[in-house]
C-alpha atoms as a PDB file:
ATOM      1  CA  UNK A   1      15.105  -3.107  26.122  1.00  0.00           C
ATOM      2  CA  UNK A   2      12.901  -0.528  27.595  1.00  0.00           C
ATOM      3  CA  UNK A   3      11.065  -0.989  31.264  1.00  0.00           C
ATOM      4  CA  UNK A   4       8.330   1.444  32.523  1.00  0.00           C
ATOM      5  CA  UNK A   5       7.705   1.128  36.266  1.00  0.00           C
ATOM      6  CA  UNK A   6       4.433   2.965  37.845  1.00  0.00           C
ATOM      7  CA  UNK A   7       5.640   5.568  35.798  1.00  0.00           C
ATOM      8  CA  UNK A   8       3.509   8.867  37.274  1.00  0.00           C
ATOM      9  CA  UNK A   9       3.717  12.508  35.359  1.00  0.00           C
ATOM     10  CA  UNK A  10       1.835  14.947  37.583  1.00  0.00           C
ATOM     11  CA  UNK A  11       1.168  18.797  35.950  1.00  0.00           C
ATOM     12  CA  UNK A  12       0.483  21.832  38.479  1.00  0.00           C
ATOM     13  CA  UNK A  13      -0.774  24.969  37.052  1.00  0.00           C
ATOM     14  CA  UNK A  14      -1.279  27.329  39.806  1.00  0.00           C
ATOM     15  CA  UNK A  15      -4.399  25.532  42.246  1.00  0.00           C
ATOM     16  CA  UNK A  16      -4.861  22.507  39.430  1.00  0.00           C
ATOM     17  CA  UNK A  17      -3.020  19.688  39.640  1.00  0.00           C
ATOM     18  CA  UNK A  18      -3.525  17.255  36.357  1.00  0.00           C
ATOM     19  CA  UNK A  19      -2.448  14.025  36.245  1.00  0.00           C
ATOM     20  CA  UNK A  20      -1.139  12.958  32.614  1.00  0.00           C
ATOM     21  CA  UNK A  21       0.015   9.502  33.575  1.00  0.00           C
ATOM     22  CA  UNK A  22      -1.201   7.341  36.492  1.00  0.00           C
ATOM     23  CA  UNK A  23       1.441   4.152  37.620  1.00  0.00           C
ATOM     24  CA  UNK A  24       1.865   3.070  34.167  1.00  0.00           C
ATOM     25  CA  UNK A  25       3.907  -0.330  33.837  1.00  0.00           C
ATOM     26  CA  UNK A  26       4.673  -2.054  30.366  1.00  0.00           C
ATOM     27  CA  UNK A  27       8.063  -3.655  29.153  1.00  0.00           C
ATOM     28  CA  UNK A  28       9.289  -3.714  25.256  1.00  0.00           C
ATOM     29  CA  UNK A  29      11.635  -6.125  23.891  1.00  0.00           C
ATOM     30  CA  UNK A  30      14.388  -5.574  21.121  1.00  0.00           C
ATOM     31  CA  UNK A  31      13.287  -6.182  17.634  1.00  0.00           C
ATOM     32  CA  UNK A  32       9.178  -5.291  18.560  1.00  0.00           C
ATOM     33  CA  UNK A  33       6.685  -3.469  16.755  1.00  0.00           C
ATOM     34  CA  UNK A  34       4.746  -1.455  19.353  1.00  0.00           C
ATOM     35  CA  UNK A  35       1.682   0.997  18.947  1.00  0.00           C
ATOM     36  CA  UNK A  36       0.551   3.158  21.699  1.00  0.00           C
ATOM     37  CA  UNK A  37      -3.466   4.622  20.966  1.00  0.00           C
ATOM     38  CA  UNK A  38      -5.321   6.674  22.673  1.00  0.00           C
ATOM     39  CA  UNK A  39      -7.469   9.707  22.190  1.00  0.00           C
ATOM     40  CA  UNK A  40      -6.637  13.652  22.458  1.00  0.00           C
ATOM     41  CA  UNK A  41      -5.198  14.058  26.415  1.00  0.00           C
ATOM     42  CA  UNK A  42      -4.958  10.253  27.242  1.00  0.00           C
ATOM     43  CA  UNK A  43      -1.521  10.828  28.084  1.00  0.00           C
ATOM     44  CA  UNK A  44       0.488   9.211  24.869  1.00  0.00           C
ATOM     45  CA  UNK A  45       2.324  11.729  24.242  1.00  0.00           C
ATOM     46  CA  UNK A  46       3.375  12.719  27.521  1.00  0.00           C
ATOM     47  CA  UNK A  47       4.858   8.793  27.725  1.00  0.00           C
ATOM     48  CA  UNK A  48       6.237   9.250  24.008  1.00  0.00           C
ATOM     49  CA  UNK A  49       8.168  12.627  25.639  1.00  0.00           C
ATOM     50  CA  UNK A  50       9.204   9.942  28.436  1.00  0.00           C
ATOM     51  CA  UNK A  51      10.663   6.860  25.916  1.00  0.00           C
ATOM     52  CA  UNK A  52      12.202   9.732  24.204  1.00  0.00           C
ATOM     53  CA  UNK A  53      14.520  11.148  27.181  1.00  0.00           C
ATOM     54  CA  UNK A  54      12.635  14.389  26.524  1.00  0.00           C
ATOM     55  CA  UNK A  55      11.239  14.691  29.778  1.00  0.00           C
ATOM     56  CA  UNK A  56      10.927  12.975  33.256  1.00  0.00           C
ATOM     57  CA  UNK A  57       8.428  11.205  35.160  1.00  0.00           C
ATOM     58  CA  UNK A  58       7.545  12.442  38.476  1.00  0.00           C
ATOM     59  CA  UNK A  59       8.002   9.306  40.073  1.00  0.00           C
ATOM     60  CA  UNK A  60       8.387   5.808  38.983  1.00  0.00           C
ATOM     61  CA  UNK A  61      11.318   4.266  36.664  1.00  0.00           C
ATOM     62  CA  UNK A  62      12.207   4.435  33.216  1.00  0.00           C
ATOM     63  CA  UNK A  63      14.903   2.035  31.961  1.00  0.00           C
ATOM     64  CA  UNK A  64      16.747   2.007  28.563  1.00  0.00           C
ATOM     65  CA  UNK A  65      19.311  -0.913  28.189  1.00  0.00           C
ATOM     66  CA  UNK A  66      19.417  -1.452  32.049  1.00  0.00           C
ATOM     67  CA  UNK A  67      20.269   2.266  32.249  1.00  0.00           C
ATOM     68  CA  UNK A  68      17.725   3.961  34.529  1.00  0.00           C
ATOM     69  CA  UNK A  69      17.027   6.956  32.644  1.00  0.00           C
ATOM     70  CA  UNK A  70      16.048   9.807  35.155  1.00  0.00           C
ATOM     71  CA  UNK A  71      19.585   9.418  36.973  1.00  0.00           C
ATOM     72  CA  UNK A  72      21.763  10.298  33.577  1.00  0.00           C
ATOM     73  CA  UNK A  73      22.837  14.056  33.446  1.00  0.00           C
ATOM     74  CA  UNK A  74      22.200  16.224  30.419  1.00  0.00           C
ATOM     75  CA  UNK A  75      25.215  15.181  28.423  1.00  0.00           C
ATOM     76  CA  UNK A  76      24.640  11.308  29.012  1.00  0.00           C
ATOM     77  CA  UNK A  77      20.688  12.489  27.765  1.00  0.00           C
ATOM     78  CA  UNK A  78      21.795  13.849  24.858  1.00  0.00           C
ATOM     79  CA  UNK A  79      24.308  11.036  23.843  1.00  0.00           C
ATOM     80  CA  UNK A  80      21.300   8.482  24.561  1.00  0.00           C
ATOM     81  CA  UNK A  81      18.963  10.569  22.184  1.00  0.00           C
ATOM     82  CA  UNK A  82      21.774  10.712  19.751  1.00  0.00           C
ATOM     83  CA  UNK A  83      22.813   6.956  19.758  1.00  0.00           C
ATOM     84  CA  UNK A  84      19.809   5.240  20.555  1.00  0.00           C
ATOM     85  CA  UNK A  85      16.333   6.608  19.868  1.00  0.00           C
ATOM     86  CA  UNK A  86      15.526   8.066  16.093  1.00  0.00           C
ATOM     87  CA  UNK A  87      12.632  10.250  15.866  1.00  0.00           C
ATOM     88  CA  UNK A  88      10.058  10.337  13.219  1.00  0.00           C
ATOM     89  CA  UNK A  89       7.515  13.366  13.611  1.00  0.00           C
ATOM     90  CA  UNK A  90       4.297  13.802  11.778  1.00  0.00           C
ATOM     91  CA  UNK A  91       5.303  17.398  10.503  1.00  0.00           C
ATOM     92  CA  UNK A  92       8.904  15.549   8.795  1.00  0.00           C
ATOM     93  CA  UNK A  93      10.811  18.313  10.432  1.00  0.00           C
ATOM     94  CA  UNK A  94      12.861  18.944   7.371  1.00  0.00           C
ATOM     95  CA  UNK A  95      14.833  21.797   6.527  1.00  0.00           C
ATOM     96  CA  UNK A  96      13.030  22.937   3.329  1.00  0.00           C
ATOM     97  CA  UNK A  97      15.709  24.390   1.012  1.00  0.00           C
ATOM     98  CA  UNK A  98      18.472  21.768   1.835  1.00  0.00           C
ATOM     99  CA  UNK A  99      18.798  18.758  -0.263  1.00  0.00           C
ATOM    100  CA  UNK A 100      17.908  15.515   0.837  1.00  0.00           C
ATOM    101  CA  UNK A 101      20.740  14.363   1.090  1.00  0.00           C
ATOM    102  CA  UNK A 102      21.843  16.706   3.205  1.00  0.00           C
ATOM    103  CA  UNK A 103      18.914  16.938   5.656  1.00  0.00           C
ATOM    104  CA  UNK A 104      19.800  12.961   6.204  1.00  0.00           C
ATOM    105  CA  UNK A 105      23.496  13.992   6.907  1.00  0.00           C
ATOM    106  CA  UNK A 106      22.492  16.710   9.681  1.00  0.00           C
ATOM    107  CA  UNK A 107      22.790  14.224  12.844  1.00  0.00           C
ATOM    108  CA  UNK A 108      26.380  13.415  11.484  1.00  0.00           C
ATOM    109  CA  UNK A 109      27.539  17.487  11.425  1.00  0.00           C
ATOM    110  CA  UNK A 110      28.935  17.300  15.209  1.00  0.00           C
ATOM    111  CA  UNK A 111      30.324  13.433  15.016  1.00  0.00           C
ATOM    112  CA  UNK A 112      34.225  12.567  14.148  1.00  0.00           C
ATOM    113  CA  UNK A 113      33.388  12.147  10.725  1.00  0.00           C
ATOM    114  CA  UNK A 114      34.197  13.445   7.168  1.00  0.00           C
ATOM    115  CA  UNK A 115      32.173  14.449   4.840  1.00  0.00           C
ATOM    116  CA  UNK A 116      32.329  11.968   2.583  1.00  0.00           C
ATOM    117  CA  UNK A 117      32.036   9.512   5.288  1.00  0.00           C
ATOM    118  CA  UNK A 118      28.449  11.248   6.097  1.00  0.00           C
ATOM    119  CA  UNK A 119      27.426  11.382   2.517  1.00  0.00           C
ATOM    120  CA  UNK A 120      27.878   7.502   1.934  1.00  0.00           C
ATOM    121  CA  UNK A 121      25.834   6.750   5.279  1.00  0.00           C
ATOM    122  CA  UNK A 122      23.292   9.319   4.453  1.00  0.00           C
ATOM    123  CA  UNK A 123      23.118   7.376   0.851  1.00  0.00           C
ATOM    124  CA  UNK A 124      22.983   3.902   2.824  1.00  0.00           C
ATOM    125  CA  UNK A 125      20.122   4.982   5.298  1.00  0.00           C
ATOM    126  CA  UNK A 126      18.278   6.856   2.820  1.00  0.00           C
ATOM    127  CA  UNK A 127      18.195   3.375   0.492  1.00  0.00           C
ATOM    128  CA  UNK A 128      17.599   1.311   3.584  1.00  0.00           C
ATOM    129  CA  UNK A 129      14.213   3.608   3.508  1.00  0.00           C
ATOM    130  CA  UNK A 130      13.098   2.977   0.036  1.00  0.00           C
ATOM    131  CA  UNK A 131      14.050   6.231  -1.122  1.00  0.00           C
ATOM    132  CA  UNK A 132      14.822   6.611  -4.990  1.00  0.00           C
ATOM    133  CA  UNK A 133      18.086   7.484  -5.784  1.00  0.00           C
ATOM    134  CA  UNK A 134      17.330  10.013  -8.310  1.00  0.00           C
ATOM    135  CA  UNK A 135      15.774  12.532  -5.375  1.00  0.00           C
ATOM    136  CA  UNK A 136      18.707  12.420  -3.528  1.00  0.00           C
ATOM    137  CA  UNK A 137      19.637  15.920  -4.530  1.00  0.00           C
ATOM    138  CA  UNK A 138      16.224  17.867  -5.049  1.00  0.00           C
ATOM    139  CA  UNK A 139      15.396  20.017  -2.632  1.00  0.00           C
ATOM    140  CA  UNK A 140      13.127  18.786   0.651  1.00  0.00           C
ATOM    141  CA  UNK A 141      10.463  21.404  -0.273  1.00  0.00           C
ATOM    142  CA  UNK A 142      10.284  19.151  -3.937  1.00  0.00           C
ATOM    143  CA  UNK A 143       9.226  16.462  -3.019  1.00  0.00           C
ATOM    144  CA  UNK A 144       5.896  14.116  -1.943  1.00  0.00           C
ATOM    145  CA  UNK A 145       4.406  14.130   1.554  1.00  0.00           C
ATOM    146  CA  UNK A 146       5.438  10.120   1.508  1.00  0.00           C
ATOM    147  CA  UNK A 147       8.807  11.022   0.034  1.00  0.00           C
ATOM    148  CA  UNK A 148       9.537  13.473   2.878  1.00  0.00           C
ATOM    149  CA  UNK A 149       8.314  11.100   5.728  1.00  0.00           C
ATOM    150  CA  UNK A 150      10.852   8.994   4.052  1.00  0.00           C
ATOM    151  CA  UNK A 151      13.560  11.082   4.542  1.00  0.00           C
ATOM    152  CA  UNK A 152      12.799  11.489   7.967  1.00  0.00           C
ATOM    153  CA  UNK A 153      12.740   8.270   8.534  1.00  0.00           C
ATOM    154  CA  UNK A 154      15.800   7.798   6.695  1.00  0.00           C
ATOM    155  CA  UNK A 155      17.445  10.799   9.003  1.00  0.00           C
ATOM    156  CA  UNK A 156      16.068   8.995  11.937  1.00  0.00           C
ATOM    157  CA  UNK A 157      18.171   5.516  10.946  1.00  0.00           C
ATOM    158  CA  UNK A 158      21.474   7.499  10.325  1.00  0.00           C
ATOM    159  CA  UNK A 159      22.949   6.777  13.466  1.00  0.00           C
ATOM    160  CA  UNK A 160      21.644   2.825  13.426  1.00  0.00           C
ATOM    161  CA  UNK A 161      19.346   3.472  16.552  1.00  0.00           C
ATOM    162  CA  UNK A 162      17.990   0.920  18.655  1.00  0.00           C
ATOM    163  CA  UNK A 163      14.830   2.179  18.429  1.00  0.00           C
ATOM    164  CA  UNK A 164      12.812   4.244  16.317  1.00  0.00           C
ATOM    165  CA  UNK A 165      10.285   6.358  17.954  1.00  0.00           C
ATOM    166  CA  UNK A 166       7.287   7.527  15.469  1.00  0.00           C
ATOM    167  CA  UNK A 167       5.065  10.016  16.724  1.00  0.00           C
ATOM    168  CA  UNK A 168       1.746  10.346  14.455  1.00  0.00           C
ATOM    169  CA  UNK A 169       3.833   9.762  11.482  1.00  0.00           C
ATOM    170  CA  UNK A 170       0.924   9.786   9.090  1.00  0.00           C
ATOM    171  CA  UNK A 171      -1.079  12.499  10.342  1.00  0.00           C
ATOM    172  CA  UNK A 172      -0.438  14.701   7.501  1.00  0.00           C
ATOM    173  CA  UNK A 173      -0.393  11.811   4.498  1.00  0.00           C
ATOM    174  CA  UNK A 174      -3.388  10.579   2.901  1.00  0.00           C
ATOM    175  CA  UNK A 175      -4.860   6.971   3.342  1.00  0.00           C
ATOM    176  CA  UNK A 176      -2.412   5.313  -0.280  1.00  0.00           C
ATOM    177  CA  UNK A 177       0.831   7.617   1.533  1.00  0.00           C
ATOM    178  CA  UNK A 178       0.335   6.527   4.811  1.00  0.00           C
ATOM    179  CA  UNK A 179       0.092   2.751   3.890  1.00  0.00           C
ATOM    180  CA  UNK A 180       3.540   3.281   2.122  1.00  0.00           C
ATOM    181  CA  UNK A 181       5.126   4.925   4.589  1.00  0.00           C
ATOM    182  CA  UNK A 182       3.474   2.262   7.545  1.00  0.00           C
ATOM    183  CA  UNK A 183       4.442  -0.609   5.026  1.00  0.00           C
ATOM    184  CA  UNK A 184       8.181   0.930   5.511  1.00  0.00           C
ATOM    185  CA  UNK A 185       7.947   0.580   8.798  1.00  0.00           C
ATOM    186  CA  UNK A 186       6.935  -3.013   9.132  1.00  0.00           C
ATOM    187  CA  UNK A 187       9.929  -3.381   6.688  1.00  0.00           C
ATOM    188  CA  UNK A 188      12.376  -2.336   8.870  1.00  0.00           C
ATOM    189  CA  UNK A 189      10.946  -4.117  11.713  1.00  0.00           C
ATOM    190  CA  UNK A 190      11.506  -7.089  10.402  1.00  0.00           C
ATOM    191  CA  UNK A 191      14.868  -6.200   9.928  1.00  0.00           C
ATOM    192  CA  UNK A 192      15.502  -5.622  13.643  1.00  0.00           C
ATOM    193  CA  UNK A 193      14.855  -2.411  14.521  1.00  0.00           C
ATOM    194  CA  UNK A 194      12.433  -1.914  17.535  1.00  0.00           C
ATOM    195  CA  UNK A 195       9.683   0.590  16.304  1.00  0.00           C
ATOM    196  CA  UNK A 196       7.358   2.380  18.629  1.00  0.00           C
ATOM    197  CA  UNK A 197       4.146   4.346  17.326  1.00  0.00           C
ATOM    198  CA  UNK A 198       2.522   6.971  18.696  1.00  0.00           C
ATOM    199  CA  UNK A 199      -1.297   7.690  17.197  1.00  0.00           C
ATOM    200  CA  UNK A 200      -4.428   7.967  18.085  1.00  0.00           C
ATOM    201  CA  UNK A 201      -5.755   6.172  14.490  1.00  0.00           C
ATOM    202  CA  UNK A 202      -6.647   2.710  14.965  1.00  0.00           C
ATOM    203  CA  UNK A 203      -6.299   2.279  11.615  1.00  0.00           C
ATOM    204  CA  UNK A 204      -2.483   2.765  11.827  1.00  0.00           C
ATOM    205  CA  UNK A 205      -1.897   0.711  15.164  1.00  0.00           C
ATOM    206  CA  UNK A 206      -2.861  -2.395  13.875  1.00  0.00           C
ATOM    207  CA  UNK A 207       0.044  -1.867  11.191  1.00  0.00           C
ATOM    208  CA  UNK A 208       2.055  -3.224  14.888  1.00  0.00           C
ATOM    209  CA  UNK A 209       2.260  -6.445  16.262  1.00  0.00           C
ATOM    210  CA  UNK A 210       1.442  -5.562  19.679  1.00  0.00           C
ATOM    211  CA  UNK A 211      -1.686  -2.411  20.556  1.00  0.00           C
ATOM    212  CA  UNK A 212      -1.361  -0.582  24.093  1.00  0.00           C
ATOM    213  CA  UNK A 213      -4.315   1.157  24.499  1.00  0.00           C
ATOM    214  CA  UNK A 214      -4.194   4.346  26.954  1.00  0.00           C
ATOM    215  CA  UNK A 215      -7.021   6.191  28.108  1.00  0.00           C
ATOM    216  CA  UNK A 216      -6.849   9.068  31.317  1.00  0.00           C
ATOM    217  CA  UNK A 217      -3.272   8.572  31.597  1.00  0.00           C
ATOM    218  CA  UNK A 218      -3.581   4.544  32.664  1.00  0.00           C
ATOM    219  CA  UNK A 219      -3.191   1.413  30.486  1.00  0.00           C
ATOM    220  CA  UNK A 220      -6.436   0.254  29.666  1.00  0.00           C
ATOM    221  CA  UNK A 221      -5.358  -3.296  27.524  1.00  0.00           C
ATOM    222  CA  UNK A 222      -1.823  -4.203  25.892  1.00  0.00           C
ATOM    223  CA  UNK A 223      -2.743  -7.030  23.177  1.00  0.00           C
ATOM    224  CA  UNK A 224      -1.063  -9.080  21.247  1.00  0.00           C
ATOM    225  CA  UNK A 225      -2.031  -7.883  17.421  1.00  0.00           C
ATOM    226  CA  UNK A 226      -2.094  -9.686  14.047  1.00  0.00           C
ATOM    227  CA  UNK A 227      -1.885  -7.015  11.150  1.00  0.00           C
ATOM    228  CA  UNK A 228      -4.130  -7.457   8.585  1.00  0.00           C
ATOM    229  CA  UNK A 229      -2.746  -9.583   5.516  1.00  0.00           C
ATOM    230  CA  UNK A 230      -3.077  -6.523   2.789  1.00  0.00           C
ATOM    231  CA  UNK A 231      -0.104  -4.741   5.054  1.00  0.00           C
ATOM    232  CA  UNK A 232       2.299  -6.928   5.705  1.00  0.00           C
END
């Protein structure tokens, strides 16, 4: 599903030149739970800004479904965003005085749908993500920290992605929330959907079945993981 190729990202601010990724190569196959970990400016997020078709490497290849990613215009960007990658963020990213229901049905507002075709899909993801029923129409600003990464996760799955892309999505949950929300996660993996996981908490990686570690911008090990028992 997705190949990375000496993927290079190379900053210049004025007479310093940094280098945020250094020939970085890795493959992920449909239907994988992947965890990339590294430390404050190892260069994770720079690659997670790169799987997302948020930015471009300076050299090297990026492919998505055989499609080389840096040679798509702007339109074809935003119709790969839309159709194939769901974000998760660690700040949710909600709209605080909308329901939930409706902050699910936002991705759906410029699509050839109707409303009511929105509101049953919104329903659909937001049960596929272990949301209860009964908060479908409090307000966002209502609810949990958990509850609200589950929206956002929900929101994420609206358009059936292929992959879900979670950057840090427990970095503002505490250790019982972020289980929950990590335990959805490995839910819907092993329902199909490819999950990648940004953090730099080793605690949460090992939640995946497969850990690559990067450290000054280069892969330092990709391994095979077996998640503890007490989280599967």
């Amino acid at each position: 599903m997705i190949v990375c190729k000496n993927l290079t990202k190379t900053y210049i601010n004025g007479d310093v030149t940094t280098n945020a990724l250094a020939n970085v190569s890795f493959s992920i196959e449909k239907g994988e739970f992947v965890s990339i970990i590294g430390p404050s400016g190892s260069g994770k997020s720079t690659l997670m800004h790169i799987i997302g078709a948020l930015d471009t490497p300076t050299s090297g290849e990026y492919s998505l479904d055989g499609k080389e990613v840096s040679k798509l215009s702007d339109d074809e960007l935003s119709d790969l965003r839309r159709d194939k990658i769901g974000f998760v963020f660690q700040s949710f990213n909600l709209l605080p005085r909308t329901t939930v229901l409706r902050n699910v049905m936002l991705p759906l507002l410029y699509t050839n749908t109707t409303k009511k075709e929105r509101e049953e899909r919104a329903e659909q993801s937001l049960q596929y993500a272990g949301m209860e029923k009964d908060k479908f129409m409090n307000l966002s600003n209502q609810l949990s920290g958990g509850q609200m990464q589950r929206v956002a996760i929900a929101r994420a799955l609206i358009n059936n992605p292929a992959i879900i892309l979670a950057d840090e999505p427990t970095g503002n949950l505490d250790t019982k929330t972020s289980h929950l929300v990590m335990s959805a996660l490995q839910e819907l993996n092993k329902k199909g959907h490819t999950i990648i996981l940004i953090t730099h908490e080793m605690d949460v990686a090992d939640y995946a079945n497969r850990i690559i570690h990067i450290r000054d911008g280069m892969i330092e090990k990709d391994e095979i993981n077996i998640p503890n028992d007490h989280k599967i």
